[in-house]
Protein backbone atom coordinates (compact mmCIF):
# COMPACT_ATOMS: atom_id res chain seq x y z
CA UNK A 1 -16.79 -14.72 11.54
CA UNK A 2 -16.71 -18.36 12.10
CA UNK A 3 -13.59 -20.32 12.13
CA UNK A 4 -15.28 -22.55 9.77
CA UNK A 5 -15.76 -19.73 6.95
CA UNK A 6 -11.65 -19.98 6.72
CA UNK A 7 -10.59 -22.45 4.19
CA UNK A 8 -9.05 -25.21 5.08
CA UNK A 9 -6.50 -26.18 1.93
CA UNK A 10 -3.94 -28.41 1.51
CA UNK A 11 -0.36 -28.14 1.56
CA UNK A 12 -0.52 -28.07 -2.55
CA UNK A 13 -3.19 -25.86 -2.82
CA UNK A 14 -1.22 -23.19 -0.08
CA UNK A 15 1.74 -23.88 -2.77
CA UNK A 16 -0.53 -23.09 -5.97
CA UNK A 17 -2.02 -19.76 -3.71
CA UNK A 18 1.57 -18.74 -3.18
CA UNK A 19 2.77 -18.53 -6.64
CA UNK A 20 -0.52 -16.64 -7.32
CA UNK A 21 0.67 -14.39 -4.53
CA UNK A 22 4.27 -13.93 -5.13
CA UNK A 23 3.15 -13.25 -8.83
CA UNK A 24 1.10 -10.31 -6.99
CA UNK A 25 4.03 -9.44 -5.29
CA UNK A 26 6.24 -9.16 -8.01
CA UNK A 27 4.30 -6.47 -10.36
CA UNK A 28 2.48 -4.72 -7.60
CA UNK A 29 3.82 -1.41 -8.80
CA UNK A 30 2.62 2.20 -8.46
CA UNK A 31 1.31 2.51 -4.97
CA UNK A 32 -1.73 1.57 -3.66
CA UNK A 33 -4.37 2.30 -6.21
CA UNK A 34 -2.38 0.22 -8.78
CA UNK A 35 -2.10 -2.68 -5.93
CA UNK A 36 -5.50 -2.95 -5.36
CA UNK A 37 -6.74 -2.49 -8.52
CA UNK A 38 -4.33 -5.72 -9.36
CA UNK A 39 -5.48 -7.80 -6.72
CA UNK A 40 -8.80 -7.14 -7.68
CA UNK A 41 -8.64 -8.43 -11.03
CA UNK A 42 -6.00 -11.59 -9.70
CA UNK A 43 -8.12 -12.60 -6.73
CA UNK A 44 -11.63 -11.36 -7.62
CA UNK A 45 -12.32 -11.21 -11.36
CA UNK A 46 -9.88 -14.20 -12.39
CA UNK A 47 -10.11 -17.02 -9.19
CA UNK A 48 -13.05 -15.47 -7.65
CA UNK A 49 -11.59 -16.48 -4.02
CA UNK A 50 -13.56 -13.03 -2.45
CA UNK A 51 -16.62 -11.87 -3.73
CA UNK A 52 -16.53 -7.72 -5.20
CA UNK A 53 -18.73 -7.35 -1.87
CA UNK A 54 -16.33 -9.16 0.35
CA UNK A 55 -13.27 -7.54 -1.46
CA UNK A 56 -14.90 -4.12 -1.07
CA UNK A 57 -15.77 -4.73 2.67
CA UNK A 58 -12.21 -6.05 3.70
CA UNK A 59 -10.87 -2.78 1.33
CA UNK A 60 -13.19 -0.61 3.60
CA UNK A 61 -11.95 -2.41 6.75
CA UNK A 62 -8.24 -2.58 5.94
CA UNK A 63 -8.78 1.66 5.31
CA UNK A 64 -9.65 2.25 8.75
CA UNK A 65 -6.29 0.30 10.08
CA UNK A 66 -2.32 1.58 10.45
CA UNK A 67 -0.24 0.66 8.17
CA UNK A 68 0.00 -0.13 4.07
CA UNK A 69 -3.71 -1.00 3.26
CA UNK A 70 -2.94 -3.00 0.25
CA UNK A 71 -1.09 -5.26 2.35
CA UNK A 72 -3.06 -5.59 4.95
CA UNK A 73 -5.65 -6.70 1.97
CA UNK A 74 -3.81 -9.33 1.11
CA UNK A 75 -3.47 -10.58 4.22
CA UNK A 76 -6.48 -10.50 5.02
CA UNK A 77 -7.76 -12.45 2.02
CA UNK A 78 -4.83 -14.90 2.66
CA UNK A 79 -6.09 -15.89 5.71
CA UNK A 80 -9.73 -15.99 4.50
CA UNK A 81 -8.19 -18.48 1.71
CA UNK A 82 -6.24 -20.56 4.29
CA UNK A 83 -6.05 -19.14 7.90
CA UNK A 84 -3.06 -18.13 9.58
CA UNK A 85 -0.53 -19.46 7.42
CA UNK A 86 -2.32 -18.25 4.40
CA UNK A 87 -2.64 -14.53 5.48
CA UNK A 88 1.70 -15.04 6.30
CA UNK A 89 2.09 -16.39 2.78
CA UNK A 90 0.16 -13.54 1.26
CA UNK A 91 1.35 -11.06 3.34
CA UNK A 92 5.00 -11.53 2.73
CA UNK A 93 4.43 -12.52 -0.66
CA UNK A 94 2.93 -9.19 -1.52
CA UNK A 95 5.52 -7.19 0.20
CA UNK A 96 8.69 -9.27 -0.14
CA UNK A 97 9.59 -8.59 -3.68
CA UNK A 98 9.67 -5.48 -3.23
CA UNK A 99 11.93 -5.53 -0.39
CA UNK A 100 14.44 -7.26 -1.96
CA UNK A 101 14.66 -5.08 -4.85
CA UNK A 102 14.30 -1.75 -2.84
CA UNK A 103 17.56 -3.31 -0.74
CA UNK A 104 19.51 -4.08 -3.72
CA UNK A 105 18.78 -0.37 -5.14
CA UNK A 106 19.50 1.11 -1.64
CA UNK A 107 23.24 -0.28 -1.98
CA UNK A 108 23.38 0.51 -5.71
CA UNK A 109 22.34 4.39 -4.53
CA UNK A 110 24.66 4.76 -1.81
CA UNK A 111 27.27 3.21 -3.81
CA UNK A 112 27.08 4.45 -7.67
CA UNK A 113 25.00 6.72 -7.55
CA UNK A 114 21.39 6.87 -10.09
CA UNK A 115 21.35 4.55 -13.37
CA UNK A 116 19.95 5.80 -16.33
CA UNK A 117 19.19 2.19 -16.89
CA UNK A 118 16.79 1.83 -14.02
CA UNK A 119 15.49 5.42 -14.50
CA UNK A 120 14.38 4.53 -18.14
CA UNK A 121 12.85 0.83 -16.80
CA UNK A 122 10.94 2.68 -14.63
CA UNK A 123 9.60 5.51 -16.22
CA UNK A 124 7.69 3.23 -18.67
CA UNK A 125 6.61 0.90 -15.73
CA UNK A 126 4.91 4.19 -14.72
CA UNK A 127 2.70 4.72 -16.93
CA UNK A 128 1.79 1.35 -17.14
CA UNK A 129 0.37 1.83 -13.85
CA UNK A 130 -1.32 4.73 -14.91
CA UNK A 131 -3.48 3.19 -17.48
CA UNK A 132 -3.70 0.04 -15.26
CA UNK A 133 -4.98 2.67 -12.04
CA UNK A 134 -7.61 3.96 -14.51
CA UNK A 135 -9.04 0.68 -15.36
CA UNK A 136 -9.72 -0.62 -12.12
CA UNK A 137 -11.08 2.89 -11.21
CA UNK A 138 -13.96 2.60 -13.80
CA UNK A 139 -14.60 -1.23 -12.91
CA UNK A 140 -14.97 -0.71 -9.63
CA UNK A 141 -17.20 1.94 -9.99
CA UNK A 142 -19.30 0.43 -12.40
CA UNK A 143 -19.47 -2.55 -9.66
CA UNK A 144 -20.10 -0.51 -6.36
CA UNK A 145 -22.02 3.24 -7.76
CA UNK A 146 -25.43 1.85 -7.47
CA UNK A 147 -27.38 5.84 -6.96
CA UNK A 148 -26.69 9.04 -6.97
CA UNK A 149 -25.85 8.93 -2.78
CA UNK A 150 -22.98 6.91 -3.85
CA UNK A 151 -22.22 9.36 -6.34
CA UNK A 152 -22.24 12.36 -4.38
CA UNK A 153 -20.24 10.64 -1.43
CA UNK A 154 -17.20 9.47 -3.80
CA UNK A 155 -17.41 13.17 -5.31
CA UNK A 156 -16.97 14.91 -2.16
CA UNK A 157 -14.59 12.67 -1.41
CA UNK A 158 -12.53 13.72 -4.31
CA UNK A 159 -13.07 16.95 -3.30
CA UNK A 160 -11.90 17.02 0.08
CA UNK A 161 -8.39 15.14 -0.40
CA UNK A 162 -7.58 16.70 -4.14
CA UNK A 163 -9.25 20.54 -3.58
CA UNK A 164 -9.22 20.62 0.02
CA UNK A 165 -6.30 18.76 1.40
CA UNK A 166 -8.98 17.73 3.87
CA UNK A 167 -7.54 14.48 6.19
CA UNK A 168 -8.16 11.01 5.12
CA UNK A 169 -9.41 9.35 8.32
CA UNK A 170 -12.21 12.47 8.52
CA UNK A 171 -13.02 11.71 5.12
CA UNK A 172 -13.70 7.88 5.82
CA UNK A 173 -15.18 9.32 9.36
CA UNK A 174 -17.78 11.47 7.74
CA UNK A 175 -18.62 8.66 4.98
CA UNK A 176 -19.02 6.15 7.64
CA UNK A 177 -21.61 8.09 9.75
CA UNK A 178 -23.45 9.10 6.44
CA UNK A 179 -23.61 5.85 5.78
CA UNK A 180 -24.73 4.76 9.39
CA UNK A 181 -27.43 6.91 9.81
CA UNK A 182 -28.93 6.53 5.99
CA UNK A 183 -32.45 4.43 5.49
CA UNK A 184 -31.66 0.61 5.90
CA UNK A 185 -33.73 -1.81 4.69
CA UNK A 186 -33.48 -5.14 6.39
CA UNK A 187 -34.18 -8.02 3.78
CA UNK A 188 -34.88 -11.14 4.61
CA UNK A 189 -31.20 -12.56 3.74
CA UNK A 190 -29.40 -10.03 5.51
CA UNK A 191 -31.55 -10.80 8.79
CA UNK A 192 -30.74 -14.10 8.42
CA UNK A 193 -27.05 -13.77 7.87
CA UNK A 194 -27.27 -11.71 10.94
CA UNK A 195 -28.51 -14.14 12.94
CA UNK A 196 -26.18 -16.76 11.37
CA UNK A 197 -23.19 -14.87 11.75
CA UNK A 198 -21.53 -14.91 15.56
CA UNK A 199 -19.64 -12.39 17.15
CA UNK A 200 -15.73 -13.66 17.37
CA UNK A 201 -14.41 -14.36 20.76
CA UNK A 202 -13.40 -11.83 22.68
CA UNK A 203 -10.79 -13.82 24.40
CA UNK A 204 -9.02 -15.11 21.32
CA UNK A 205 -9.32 -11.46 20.05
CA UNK A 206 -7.59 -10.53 23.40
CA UNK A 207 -4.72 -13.77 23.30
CA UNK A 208 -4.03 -12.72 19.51
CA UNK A 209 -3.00 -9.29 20.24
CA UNK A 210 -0.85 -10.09 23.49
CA UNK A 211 0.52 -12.85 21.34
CA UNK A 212 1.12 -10.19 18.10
CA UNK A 213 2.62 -7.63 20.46
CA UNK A 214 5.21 -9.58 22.18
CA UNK A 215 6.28 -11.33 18.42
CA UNK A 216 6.61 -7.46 17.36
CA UNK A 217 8.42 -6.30 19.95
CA UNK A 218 10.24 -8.80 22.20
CA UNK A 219 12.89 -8.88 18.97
CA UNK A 220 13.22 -5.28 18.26
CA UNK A 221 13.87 -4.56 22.63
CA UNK A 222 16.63 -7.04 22.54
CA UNK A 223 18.48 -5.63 19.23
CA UNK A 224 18.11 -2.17 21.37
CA UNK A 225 19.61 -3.80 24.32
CA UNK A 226 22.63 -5.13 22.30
CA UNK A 227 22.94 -2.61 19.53
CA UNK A 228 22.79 0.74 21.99
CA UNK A 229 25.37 2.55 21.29
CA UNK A 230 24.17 2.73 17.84
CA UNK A 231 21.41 4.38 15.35
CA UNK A 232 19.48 1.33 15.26
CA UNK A 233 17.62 1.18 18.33
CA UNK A 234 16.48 4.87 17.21
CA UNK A 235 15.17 3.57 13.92
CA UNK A 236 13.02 0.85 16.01
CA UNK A 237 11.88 3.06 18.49
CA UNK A 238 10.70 5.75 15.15
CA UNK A 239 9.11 3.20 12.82
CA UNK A 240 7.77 1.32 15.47
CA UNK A 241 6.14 4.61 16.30
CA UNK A 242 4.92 5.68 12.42
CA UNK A 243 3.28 2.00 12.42
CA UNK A 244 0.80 2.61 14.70
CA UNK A 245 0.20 6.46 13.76
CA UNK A 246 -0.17 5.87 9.99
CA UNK A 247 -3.36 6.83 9.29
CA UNK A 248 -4.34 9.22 6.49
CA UNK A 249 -3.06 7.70 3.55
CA UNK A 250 -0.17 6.85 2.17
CA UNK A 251 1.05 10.14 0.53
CA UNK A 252 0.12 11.98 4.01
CA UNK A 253 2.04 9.57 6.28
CA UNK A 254 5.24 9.73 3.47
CA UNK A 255 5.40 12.71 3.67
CA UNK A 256 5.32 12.88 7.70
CA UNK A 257 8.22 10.49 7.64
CA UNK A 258 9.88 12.50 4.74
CA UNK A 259 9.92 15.62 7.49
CA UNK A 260 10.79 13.54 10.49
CA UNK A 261 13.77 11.84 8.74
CA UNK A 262 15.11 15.00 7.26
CA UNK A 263 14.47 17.84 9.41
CA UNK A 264 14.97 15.93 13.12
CA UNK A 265 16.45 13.24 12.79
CA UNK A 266 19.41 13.86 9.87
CA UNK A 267 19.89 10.63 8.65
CA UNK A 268 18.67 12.04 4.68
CA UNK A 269 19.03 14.95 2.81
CA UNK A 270 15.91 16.31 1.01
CA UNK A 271 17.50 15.28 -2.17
CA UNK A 272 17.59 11.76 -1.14
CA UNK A 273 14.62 11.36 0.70
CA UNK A 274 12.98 12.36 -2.84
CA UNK A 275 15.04 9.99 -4.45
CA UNK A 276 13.91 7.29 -1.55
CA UNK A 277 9.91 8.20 -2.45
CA UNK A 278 10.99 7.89 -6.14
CA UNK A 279 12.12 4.65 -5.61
CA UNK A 280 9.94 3.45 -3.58
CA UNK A 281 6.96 4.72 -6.20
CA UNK A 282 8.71 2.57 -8.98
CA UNK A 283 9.41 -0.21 -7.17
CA UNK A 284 6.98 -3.49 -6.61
CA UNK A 285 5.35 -3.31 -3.14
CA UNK A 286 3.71 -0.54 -0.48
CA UNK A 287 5.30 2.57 -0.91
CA UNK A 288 6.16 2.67 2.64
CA UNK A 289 8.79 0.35 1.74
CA UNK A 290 10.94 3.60 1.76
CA UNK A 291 11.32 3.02 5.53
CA UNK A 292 13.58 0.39 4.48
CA UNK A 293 15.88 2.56 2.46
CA UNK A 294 15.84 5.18 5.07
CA UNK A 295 17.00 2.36 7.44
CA UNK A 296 19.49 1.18 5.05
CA UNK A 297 21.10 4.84 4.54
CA UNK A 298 20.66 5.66 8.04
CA UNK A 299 22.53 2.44 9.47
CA UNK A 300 24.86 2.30 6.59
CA UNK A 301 26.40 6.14 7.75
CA UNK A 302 26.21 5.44 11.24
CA UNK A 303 28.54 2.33 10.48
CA UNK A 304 31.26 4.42 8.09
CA UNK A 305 31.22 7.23 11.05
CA UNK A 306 31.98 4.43 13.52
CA UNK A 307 34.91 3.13 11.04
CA UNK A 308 36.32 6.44 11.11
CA UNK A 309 34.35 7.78 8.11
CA UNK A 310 35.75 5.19 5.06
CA UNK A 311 34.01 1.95 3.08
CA UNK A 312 36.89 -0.37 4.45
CA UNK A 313 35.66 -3.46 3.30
CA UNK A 314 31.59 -4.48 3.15
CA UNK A 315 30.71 -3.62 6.85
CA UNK A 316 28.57 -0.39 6.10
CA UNK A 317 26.89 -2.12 3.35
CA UNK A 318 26.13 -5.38 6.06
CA UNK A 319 24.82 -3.17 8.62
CA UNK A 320 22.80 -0.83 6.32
CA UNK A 321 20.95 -4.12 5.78
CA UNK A 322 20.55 -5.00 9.14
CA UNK A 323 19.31 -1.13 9.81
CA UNK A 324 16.98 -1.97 6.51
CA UNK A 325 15.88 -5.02 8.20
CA UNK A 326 14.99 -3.37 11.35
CA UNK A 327 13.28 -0.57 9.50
CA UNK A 328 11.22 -3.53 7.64
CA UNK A 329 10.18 -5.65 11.41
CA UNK A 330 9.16 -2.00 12.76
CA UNK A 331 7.09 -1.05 9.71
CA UNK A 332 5.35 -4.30 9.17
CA UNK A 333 5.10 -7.07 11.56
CA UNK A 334 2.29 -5.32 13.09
CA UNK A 335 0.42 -5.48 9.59
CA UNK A 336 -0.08 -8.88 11.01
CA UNK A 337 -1.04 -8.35 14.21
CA UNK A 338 -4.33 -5.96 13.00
CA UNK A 339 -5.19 -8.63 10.36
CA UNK A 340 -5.33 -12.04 12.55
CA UNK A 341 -7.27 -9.58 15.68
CA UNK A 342 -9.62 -7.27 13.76
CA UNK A 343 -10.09 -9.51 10.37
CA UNK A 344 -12.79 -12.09 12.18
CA UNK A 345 -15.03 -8.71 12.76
CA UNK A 346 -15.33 -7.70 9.26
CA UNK A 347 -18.23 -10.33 8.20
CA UNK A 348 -19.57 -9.47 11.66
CA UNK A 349 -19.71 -6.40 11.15
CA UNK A 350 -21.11 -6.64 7.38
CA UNK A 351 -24.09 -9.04 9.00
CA UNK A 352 -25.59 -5.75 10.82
CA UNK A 353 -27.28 -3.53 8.39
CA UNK A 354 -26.38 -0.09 10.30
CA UNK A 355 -22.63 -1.04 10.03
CA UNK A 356 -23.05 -2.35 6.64
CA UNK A 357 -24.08 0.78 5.21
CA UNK A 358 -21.43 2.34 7.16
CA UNK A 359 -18.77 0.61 5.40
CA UNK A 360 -20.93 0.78 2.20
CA UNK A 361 -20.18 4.37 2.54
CA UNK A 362 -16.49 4.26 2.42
CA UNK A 363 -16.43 2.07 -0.39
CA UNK A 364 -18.14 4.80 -2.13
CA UNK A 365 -15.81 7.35 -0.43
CA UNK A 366 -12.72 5.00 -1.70
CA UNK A 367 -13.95 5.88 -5.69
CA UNK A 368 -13.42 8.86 -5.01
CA UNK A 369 -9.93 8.27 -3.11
CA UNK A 370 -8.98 6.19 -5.94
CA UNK A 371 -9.62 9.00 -8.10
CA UNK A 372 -7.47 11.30 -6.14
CA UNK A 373 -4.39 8.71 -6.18
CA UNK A 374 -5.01 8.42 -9.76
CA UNK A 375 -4.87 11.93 -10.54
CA UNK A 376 -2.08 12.80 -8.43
CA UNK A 377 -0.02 10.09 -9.91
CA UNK A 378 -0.85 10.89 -13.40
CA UNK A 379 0.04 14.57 -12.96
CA UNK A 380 3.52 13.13 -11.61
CA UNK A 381 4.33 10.75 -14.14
CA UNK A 382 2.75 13.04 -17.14
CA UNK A 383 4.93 16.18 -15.94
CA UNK A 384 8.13 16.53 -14.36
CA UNK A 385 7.26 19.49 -12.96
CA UNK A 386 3.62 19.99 -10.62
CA UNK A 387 2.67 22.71 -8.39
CA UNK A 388 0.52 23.49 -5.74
CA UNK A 389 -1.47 26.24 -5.58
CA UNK A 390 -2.90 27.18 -2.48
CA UNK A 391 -5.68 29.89 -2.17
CA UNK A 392 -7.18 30.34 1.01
CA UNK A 393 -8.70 26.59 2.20
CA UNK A 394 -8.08 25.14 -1.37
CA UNK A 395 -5.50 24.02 -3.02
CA UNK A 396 -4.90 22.63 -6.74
CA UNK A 397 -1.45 20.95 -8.27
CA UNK A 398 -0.93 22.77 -11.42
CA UNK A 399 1.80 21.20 -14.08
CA UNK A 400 3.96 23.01 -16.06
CA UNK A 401 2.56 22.19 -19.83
CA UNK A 402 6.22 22.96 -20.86
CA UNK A 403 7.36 19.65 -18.85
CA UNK A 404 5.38 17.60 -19.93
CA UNK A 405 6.76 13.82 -20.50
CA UNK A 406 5.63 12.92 -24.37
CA UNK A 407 7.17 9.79 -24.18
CA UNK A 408 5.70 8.50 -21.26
CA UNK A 409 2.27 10.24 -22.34
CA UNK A 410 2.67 7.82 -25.43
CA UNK A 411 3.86 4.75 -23.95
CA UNK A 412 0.45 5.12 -21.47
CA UNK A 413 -1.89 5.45 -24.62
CA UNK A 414 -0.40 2.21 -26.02
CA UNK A 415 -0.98 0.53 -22.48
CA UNK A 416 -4.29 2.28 -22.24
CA UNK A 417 -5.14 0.28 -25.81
CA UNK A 418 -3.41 -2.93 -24.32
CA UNK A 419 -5.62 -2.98 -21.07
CA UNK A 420 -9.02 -1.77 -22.13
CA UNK A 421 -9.20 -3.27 -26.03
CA UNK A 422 -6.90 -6.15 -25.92
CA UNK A 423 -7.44 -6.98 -22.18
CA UNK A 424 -3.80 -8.24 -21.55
CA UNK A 425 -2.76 -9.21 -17.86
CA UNK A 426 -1.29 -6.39 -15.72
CA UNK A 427 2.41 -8.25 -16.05
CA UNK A 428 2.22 -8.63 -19.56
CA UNK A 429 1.20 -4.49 -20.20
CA UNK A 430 4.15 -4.15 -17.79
CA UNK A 431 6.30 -5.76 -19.61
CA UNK A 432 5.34 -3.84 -22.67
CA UNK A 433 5.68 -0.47 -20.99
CA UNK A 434 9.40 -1.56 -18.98
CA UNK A 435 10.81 -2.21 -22.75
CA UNK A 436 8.79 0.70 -24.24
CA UNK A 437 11.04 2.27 -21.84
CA UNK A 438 14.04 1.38 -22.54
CA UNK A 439 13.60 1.71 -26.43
CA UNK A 440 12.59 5.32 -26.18
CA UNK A 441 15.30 6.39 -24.15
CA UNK A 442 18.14 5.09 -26.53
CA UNK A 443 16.62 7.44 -28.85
């Protein structure tokens, strides 16, 4: 990709794009199949800043990387909006919400305990997302199934993550080589946007990630170096780790972390590292925002056991922020570093018909990971109670008809009706569903 193809705006258009972004930020609930499906319809349907191939591309791209792909997708079409300081702007917009409010019920957890309050908000926001999940599902397959190949690839799909527990990057793997070596037929446009369309510099590839790696790190080497004798150059060292290992998902690296945090490291209970997830699934943002409430609990305990085991005061609660903080830098300032190195490929790479249809093939494969998400978040939000069944290589999540959630089951028809008859925004629907709510639990 050209530096050219970025957009060059001005400083009131960056403004306008920011509120746009920050608006994204602010109701990206439900993970990332409810975060993309939102974007779509902000940056796609609405403005029109991507096109549903370059959207689909970048969604295919951003699937391959580390890290919170819904982020990285913002980013990414950030900086194709404005360049660097677009993708920062997007970026943090989309994620920075949701840190704020994930810190502020970190310190209401570890102080009082769970509010009904935000339990009730929540549960409606919930299956909000639901309904919202389920439209974007059906869109974008409308937009991207073109034959039955696609078809059949987004159904196995399905079937290897929900039936087979099979992993995510071999999923993508096996799309992208079905994809690869499939029939392609060279048309006269894409041969020209081939030729039209140079490979980025290698070098400026190369300066971007020395550049990226020393902004990521440098800080997080000197906090070890002055905060050693304490839990916090532990929790850089292990999310610095999980940030370049997190492929598969989010639900398979979540629950990675879950183990790590729990069973080797102690800083959480089981208990509360459900509670984090919950949380974190309720909450505007990624979902791997939960690193910064495991930082926050972790440094907050180290601090009281360091004060001789008492909340003198608000120390704890000042350096559980810093260990959220750190938890936060660790997690996603490298989000950054794969966007501004690998983004200039992804037009490259669309320009060569072998590659196309390779990523052509996990957009079809993402239907059917879409689906998955969708499922496995309905089932949770339905039912309070899901299991998983596991016979031989397969595996199906089962709920427990007796606890089943009626009033969320009803608040998601009415949000079902809002979205696909009356066509309200996303925030608006939430809106509806957050009071929804709270109504039905003062009843």
């Amino acid at each position: 990709m050209r530096e050219s193809d970025v957009a060059d705006l001005s400083a009131k258009s960056i403004f306008d794009d920011l509120t746009v972004w920050l608006k994204i930020g602010f109701l990206s609930f439900g993970g990332p199949a409810a975060q993309i499906a939102l974007m779509h319809r902000e940056i796609v349907e609405k403005r029109h800043w991507l096109s549903e191939q370059q959207y689909l591309n970048a969604l295919s791209f951003c699937l391959l990387l580390p890290g919170p792909e819904a982020m990285q997708l913002a980013t990414y079409a950030g900086w194709r909006r404005a360049g660097l300081a677009g993708g920062l702007l997007a970026g943090l917009s989309f994620f920075g919400p949701g840190a704020l409010v994930m810190l502020a019920l970190a310190i209401i957890y570890i102080l009082f305990g769970d509010s009904v309050f935000l339990t009730s908000l929540f549960s409606g926001i919930k299956a909000a997302v639901v309904a919202i999940v389920l439209h974007s599902l059906i869109r974008i397959a409308q937009r991207t199934m073109t034959d039955i190949s696609d078809w059949s690839v987004a159904t196995l799909a399905f079937i290897g993550i929900f039936f087979l527990d099979l992993s995510f990057p071999l999923i993508l793997l096996a799309a992208a080589i079905f994809g690869f070596i499939s029939k392609v037929s060279i048309k006269n446009g894409t041969a020209d946007k081939q030729r039209n369309t140079a490979q980025p510099s290698a070098t400026r590839t190369l300066i971007t990630v020395v550049v990226g790696l020393a902004i990521w790190l440098l800080p997080l080497l000197v906090m070890a170096l002055l905060a050693r004798h304490t839990v916090l150059p532990e929790l850089a060292q292990f999310f610095a780790k999980l940030a370049v290992v997190t492929f598969g998902g989010a639900y398979a690296v979540l629950a990675y972390m879950g183990q790590e945090v729990v069973t080797h490291h102690h800083w959480l209970s089981t208990p509360e590292m459900m509670d984090g997830l919950g949380l974190a699934e309720t909450t505007p943002g990624p979902l791997i925002l939960v690193t910064e409430f495991v930082g926050f609990i972790a440094a907050y305990r180290d601090a009281l056991v360091a004060s001789g085991g008492t909340a003198i005061g608000t120390s704890p609660v000042i350096f559980g922020c810093v260990g959220a903080v750190v938890a936060l830098w660790a997690t996603f300032a490298p989000c950054f570093l794969w966007i501004f190195s690998a983004g200039p490929y992804v037009e490259w790479i669309n320009a060569r018909p072998r590659w196309n249809n390779a990523l052509h093939g996990i957009t079809a494969a993402i239907v059917g990971v879409i689906a998955n998400l969708s499922a496995w978040f309905a089932l949770h939000v339905f039912f309070s109670k899901v299991d998983l069944v596991e016979k031989g290589i397969f595996q199906i999540l089962i709920p427990d008809p007796i606890s089943v959630e009626w009033s969320v089951l009803l608040i998601a028809c009415v949000c079902g009706l809002l979205i696909f008859w009356r066509k309200l925004d996303s925030w608006k629907i939430i809106a509806v569903a957050a009071a929804l709510g709270l109504g039905v639990s003062n009843f």
